[in-house]
N, C-alpha and C. Protein backbone atom coordinates (compact mmCIF):
# COMPACT_ATOMS: atom_id res chain seq x y z
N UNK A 1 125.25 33.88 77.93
CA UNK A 1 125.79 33.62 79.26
C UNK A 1 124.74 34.01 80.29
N UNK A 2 124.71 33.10 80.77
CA UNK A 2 123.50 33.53 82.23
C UNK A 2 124.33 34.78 83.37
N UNK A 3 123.45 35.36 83.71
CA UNK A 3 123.77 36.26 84.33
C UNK A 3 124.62 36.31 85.75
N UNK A 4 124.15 34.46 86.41
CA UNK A 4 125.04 34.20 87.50
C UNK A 4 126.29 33.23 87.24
N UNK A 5 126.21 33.37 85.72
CA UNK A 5 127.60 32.53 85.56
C UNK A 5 128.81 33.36 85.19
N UNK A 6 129.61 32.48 85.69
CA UNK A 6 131.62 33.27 85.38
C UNK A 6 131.79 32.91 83.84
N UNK A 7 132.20 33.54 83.54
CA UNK A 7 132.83 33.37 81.84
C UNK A 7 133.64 32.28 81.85
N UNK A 8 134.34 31.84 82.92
CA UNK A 8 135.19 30.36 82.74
C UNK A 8 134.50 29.41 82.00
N UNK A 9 132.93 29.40 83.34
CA UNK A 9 131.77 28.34 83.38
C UNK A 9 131.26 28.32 81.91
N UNK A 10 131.20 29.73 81.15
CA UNK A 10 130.48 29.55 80.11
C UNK A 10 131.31 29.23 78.53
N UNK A 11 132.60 29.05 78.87
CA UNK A 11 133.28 28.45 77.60
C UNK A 11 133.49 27.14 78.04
N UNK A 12 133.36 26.54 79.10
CA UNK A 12 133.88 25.42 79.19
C UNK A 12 132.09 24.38 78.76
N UNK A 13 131.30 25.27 79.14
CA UNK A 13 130.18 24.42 78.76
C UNK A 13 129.72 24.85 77.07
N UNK A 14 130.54 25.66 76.53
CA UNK A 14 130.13 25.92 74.72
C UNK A 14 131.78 24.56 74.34
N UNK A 15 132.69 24.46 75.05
CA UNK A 15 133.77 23.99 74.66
C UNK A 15 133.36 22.17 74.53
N UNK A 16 132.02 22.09 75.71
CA UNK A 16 131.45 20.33 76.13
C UNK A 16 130.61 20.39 74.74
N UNK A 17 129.85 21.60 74.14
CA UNK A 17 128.79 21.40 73.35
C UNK A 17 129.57 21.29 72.25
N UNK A 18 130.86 21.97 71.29
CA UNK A 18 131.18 21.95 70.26
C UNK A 18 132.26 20.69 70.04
N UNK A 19 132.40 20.03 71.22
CA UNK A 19 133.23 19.20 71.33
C UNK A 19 132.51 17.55 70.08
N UNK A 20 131.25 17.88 70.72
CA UNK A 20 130.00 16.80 69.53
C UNK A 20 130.37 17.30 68.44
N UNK A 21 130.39 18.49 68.15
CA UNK A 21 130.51 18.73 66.35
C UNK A 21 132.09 17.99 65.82
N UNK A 22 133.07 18.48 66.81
CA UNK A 22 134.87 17.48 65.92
C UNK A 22 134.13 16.04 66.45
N UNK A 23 133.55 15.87 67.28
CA UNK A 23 133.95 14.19 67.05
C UNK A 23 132.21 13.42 66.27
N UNK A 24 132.00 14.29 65.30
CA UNK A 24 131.08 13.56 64.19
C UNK A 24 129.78 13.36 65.04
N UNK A 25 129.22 13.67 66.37
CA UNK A 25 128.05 13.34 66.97
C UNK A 25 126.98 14.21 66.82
N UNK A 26 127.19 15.51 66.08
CA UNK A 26 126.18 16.21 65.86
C UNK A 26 126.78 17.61 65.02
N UNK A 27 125.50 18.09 64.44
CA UNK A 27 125.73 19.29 63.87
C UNK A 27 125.43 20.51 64.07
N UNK A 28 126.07 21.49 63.40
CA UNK A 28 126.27 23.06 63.84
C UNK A 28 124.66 23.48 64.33
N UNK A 29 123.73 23.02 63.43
CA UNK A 29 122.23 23.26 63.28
C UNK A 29 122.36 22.69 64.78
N UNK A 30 121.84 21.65 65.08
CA UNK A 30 121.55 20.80 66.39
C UNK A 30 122.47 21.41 67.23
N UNK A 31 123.88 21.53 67.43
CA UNK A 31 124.17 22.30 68.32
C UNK A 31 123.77 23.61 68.99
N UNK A 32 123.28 24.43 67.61
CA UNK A 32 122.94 26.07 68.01
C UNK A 32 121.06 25.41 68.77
N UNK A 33 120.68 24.63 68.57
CA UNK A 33 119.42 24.75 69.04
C UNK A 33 119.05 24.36 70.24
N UNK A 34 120.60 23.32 70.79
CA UNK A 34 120.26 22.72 72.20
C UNK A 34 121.11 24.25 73.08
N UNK A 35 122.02 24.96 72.48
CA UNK A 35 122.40 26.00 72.99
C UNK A 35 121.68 27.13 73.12
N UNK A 36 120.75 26.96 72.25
CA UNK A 36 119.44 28.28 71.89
C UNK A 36 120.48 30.01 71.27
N UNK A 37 121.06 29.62 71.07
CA UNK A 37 121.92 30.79 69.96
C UNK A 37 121.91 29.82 68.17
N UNK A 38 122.27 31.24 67.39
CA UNK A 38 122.52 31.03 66.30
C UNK A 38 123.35 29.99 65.79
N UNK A 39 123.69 29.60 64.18
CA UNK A 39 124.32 28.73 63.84
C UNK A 39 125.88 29.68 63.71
N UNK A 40 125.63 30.50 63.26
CA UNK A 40 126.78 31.91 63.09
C UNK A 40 127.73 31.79 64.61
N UNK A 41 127.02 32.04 65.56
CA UNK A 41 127.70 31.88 66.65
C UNK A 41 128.18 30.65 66.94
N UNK A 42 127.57 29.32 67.19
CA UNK A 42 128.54 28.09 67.02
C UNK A 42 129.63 27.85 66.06
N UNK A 43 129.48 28.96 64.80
CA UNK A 43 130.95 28.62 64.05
C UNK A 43 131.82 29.29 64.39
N UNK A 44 131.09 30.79 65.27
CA UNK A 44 132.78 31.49 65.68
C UNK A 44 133.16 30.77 67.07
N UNK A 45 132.44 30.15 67.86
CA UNK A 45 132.83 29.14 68.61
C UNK A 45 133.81 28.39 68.06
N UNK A 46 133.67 27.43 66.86
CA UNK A 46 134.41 26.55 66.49
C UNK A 46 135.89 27.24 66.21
N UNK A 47 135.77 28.24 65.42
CA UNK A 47 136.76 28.56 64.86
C UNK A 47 137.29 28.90 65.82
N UNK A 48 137.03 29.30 67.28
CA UNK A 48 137.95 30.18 68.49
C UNK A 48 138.15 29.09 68.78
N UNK A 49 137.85 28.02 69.00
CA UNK A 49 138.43 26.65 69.42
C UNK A 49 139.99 26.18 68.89
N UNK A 50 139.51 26.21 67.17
CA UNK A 50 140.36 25.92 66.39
C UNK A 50 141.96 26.62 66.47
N UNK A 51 141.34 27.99 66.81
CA UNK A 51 143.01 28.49 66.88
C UNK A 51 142.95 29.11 67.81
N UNK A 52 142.53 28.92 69.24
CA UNK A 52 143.04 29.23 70.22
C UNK A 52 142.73 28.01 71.65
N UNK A 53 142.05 27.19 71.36
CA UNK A 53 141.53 26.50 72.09
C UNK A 53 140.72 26.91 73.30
N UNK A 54 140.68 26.35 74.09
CA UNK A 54 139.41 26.66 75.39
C UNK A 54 139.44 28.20 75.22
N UNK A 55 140.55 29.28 75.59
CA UNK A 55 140.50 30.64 75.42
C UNK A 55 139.81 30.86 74.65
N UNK A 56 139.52 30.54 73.42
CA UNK A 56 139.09 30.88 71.98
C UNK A 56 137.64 31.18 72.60
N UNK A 57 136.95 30.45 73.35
CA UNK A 57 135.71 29.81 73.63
C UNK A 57 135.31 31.62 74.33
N UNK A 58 135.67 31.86 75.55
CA UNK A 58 135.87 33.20 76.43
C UNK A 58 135.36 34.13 75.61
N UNK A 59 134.31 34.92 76.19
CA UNK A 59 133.99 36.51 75.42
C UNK A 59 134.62 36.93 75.98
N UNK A 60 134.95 38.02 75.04
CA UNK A 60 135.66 39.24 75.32
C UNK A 60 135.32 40.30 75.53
N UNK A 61 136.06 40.68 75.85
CA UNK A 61 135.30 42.22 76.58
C UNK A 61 134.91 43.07 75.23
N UNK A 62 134.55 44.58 74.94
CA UNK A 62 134.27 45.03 74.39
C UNK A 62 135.47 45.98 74.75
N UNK A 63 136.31 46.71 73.68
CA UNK A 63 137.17 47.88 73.26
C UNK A 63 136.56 49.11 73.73
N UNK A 64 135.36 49.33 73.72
CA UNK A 64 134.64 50.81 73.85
C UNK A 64 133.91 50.59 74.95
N UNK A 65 133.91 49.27 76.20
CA UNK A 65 132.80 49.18 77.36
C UNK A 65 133.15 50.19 78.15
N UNK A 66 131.89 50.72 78.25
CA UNK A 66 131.82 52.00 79.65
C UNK A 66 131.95 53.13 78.71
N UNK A 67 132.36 53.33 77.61
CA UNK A 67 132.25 54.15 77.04
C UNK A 67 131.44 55.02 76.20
N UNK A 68 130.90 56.16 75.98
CA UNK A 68 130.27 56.54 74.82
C UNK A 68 130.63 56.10 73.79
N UNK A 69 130.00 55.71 72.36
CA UNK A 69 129.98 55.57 70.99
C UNK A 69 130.85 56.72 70.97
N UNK A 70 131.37 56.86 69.71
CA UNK A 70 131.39 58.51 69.35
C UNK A 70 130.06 59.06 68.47
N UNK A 71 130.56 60.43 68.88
CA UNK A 71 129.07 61.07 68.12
C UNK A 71 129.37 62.49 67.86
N UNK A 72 129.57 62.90 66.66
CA UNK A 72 129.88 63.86 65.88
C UNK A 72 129.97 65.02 66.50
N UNK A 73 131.04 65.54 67.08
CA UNK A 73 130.91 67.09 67.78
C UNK A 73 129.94 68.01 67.36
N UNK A 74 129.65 68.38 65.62
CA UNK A 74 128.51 69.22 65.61
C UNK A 74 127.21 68.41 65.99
N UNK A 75 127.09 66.98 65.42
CA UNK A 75 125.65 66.25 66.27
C UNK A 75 125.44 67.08 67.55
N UNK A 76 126.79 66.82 68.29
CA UNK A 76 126.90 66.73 70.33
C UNK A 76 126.01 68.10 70.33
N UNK A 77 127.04 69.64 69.49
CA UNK A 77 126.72 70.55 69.83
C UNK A 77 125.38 71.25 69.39
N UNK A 78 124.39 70.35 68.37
CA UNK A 78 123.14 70.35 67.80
C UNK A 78 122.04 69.89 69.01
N UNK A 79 122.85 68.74 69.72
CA UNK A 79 121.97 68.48 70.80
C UNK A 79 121.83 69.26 72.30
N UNK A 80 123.07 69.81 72.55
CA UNK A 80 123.23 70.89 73.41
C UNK A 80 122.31 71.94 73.20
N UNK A 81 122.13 72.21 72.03
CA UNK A 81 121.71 74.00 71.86
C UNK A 81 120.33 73.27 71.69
N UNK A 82 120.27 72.20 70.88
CA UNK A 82 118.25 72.11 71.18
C UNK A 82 118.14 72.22 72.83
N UNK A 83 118.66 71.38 73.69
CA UNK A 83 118.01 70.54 74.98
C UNK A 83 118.11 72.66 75.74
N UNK A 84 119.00 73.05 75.44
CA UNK A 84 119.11 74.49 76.02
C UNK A 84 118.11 75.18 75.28
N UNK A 85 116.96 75.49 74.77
CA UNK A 85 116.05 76.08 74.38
C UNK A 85 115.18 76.20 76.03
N UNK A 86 114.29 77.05 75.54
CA UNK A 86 113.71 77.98 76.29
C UNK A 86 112.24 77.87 75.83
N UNK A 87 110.82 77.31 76.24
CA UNK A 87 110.59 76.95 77.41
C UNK A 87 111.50 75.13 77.64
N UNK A 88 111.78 75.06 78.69
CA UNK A 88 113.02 73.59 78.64
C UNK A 88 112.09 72.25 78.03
N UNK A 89 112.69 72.12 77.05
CA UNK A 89 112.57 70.59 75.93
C UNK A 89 112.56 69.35 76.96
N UNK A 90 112.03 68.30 76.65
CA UNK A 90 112.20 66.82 77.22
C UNK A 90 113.18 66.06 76.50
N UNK A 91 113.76 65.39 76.96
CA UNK A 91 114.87 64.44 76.45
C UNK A 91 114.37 63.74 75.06
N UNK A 92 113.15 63.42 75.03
CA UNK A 92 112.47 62.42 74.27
C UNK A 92 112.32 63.65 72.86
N UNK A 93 111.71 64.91 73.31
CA UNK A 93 111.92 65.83 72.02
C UNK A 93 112.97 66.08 71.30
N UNK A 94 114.14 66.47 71.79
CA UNK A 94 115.67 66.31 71.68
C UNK A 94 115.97 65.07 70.20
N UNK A 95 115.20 63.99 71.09
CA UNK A 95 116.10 63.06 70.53
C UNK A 95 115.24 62.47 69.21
N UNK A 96 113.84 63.27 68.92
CA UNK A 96 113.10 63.06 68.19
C UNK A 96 113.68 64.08 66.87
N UNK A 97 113.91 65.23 67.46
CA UNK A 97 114.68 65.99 66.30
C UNK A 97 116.06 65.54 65.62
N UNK A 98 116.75 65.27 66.63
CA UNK A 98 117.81 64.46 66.36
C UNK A 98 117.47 63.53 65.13
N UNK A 99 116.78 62.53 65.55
CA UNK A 99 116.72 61.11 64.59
C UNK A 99 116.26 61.85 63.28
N UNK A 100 115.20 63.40 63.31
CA UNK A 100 114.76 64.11 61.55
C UNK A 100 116.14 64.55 61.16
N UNK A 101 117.42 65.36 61.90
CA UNK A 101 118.48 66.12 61.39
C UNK A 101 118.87 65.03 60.96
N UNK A 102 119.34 63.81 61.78
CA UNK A 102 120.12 62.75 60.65
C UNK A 102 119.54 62.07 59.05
N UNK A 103 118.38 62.09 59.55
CA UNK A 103 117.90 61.47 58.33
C UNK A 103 117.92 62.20 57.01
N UNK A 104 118.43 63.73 57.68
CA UNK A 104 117.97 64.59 56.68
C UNK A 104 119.93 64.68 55.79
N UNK A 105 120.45 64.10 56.48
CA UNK A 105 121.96 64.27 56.23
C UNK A 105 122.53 63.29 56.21
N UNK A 106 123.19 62.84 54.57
CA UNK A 106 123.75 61.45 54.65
C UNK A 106 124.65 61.08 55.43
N UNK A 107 125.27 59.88 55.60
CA UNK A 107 126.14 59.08 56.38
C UNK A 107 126.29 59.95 57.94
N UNK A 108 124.89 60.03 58.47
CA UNK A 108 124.74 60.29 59.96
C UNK A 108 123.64 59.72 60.37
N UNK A 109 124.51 58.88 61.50
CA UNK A 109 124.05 57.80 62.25
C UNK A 109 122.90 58.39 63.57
N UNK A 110 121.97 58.32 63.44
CA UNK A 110 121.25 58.77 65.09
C UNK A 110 121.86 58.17 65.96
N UNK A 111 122.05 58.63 67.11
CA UNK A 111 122.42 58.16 68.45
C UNK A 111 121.37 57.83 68.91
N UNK A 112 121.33 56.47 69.92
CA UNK A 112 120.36 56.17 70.96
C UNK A 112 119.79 57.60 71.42
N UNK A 113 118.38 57.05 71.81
CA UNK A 113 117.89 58.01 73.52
C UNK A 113 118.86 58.00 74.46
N UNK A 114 119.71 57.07 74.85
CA UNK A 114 120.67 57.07 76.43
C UNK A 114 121.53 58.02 75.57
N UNK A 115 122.00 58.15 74.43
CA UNK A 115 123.30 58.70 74.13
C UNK A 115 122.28 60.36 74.31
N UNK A 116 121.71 60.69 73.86
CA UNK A 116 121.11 61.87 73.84
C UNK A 116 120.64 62.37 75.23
N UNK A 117 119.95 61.58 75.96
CA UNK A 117 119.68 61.78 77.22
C UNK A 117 121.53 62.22 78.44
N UNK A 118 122.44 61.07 77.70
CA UNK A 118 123.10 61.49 78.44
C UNK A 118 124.07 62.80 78.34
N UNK A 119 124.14 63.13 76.94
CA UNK A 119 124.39 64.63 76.66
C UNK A 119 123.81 65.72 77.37
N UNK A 120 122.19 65.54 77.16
CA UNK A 120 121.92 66.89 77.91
C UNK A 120 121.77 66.72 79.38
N UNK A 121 122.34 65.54 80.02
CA UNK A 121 122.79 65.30 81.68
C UNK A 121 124.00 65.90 81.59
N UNK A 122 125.19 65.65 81.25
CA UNK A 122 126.35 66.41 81.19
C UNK A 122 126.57 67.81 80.73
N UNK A 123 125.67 68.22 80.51
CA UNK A 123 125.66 69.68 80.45
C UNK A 123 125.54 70.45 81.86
N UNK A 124 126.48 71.12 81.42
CA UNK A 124 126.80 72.18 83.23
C UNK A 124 125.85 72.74 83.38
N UNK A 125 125.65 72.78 84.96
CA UNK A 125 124.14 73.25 85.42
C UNK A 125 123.65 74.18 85.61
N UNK A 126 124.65 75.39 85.10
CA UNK A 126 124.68 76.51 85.20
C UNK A 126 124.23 77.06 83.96
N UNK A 127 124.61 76.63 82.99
CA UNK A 127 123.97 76.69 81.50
C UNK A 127 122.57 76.27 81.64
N UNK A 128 121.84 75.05 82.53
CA UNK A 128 120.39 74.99 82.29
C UNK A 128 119.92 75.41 83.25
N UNK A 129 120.32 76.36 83.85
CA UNK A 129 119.55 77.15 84.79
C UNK A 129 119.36 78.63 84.05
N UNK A 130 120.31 78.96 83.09
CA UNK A 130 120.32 80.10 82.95
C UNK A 130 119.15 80.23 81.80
N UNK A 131 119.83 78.94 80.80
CA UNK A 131 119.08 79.05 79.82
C UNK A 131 117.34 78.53 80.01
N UNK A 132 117.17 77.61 80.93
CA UNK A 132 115.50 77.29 81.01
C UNK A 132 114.81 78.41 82.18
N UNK A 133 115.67 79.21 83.18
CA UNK A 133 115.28 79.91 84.61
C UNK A 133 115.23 81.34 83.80
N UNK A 134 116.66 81.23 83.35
CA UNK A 134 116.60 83.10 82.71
C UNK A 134 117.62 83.46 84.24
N UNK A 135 117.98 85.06 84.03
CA UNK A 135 118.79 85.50 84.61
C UNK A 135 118.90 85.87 86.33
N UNK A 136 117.58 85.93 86.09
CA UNK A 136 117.25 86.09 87.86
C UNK A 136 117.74 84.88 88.55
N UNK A 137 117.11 83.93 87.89
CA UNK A 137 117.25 82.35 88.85
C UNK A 137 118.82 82.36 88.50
N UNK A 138 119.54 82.24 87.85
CA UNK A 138 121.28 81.80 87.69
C UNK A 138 121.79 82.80 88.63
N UNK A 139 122.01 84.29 88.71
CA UNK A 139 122.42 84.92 89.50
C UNK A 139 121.70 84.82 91.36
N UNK A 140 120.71 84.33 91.44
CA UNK A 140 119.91 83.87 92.70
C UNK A 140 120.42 82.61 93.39
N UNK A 141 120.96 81.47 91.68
CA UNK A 141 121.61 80.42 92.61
C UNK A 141 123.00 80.67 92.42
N UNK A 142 123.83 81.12 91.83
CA UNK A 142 125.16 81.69 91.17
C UNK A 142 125.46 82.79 91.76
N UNK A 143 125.50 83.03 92.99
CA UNK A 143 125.64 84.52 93.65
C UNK A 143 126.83 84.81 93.21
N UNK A 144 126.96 85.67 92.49
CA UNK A 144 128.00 86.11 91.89
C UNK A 144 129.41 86.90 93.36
N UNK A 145 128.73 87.40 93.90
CA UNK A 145 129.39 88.23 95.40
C UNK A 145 129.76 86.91 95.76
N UNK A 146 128.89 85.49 96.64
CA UNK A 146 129.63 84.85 97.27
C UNK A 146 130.45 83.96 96.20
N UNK A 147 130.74 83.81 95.06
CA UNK A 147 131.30 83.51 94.31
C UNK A 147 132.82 84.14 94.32
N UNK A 148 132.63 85.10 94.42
CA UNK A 148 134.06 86.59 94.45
C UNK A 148 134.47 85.79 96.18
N UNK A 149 133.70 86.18 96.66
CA UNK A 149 134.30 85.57 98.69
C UNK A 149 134.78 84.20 98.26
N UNK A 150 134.50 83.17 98.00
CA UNK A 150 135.14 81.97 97.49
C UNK A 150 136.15 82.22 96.72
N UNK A 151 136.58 82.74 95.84
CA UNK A 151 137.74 82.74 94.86
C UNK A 151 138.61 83.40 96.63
N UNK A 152 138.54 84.92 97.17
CA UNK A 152 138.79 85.44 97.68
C UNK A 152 140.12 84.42 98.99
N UNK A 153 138.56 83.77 99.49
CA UNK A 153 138.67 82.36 100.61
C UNK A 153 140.23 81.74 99.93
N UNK A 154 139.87 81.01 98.52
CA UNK A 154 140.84 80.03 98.13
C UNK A 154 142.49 80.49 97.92
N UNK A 155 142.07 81.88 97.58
CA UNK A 155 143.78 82.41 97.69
C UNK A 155 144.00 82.52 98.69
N UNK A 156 143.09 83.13 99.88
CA UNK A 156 143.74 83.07 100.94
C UNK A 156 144.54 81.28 101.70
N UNK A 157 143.50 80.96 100.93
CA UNK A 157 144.14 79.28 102.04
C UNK A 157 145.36 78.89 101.38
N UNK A 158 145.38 79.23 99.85
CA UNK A 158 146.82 78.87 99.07
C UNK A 158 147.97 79.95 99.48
N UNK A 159 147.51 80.74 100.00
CA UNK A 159 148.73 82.03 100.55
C UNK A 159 149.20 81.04 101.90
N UNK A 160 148.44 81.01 102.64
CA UNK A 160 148.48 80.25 103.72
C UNK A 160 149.50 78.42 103.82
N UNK A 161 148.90 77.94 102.63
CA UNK A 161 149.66 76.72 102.90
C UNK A 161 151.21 77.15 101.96
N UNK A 162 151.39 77.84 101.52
CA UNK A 162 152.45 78.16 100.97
C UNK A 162 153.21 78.73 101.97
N UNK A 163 153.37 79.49 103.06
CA UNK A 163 153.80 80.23 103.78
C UNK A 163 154.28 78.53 105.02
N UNK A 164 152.94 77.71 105.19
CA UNK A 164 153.38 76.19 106.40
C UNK A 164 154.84 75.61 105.45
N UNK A 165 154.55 75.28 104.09
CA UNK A 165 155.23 74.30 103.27
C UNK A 165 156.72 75.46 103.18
N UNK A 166 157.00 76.57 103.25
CA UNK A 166 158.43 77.24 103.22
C UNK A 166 158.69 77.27 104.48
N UNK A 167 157.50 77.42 105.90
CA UNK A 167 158.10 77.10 106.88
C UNK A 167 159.02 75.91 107.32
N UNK A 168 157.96 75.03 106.88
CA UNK A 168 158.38 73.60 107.30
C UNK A 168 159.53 72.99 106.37
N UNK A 169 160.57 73.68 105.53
CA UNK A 169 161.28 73.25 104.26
C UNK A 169 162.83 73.86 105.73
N UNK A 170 162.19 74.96 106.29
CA UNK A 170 163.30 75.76 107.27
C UNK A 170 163.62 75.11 107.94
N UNK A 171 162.52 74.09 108.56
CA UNK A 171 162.97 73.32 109.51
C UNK A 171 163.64 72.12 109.60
């Protein structure tokens, strides 16, 4: 599918091309080549034709789009504790060890670079400050005191709107 076309546009023009194959004017071969896809793909064309008609034709979305793969909680937590080493690792090292631990352990799949890269992005930033800065820098950006005044702050404002919301229940 071209990138500025609607998915309507693009079954109705695989629905004009497979339409030659039922009425005897050409074959699966010759079809996949004026389409520039496989012969595999013009037959699941056909067959989405066959029992669903034009719909049949329509990609579908993907079950897992936008989503992570899954990837083995101890993998996840193998990649956490490398990317948290001390002096701080590159994404690309990470994911170089990664691809030796799997290989080294049957029926485990390596994850992409994005899947690995995006693990050690979702790691809280407080963990890679502590663990690549050390303790000075986490408590320097983590002020622990204005941390205490914030908790402090937030009860006070929840004391506060609790006291408007029983007022305003009086009235």
């Amino acid at each position: 599918m071209k990138k500025t076309q609607a998915p309507g546009e693009e079954a109705m023009e695989n629905f004009i091309l497979i339409e030659k194959y039922f009425d005897g004017q050409a074959t699966v071969e010759e079809i996949a080549r004026q389409a520039k896809v496989s012969s595999r793909t013009v037959w699941r064309w056909i067959k989405g034709r066959r029992e669903n008609g034009i719909k049949g034709l329509c990609r579908k979305d993907r079950s897992d789009r936008g989503k992570r793969r899954k990837v083995q909680d101890d993998l996840k937590r193998a990649i956490e504790g490398l990317y948290l080493r001390t002096p701080k690792p590159t994404a690309v090292w990470v994911h170089e060890q990664v691809i030796e631990i799997c290989k080294s352990l049957p029926d485990m799949q390596s994850p992409s670079f994005t899947v690995v890269w995006e693990i050690c992005s979702d790691l809280d930033n407080r963990l890679k400050v502590l663990a690549h800065e050390g303790d000075n820098a986490y408590e320097q950006e983590y002020d622990i005191r204005s941390n205490t005044l914030t908790i402090q702050t937030i009860k006070g404002l929840a004391s506060f709107c609790r006291k408007i919301c029983i007022a305003s229940r009086r009235n």
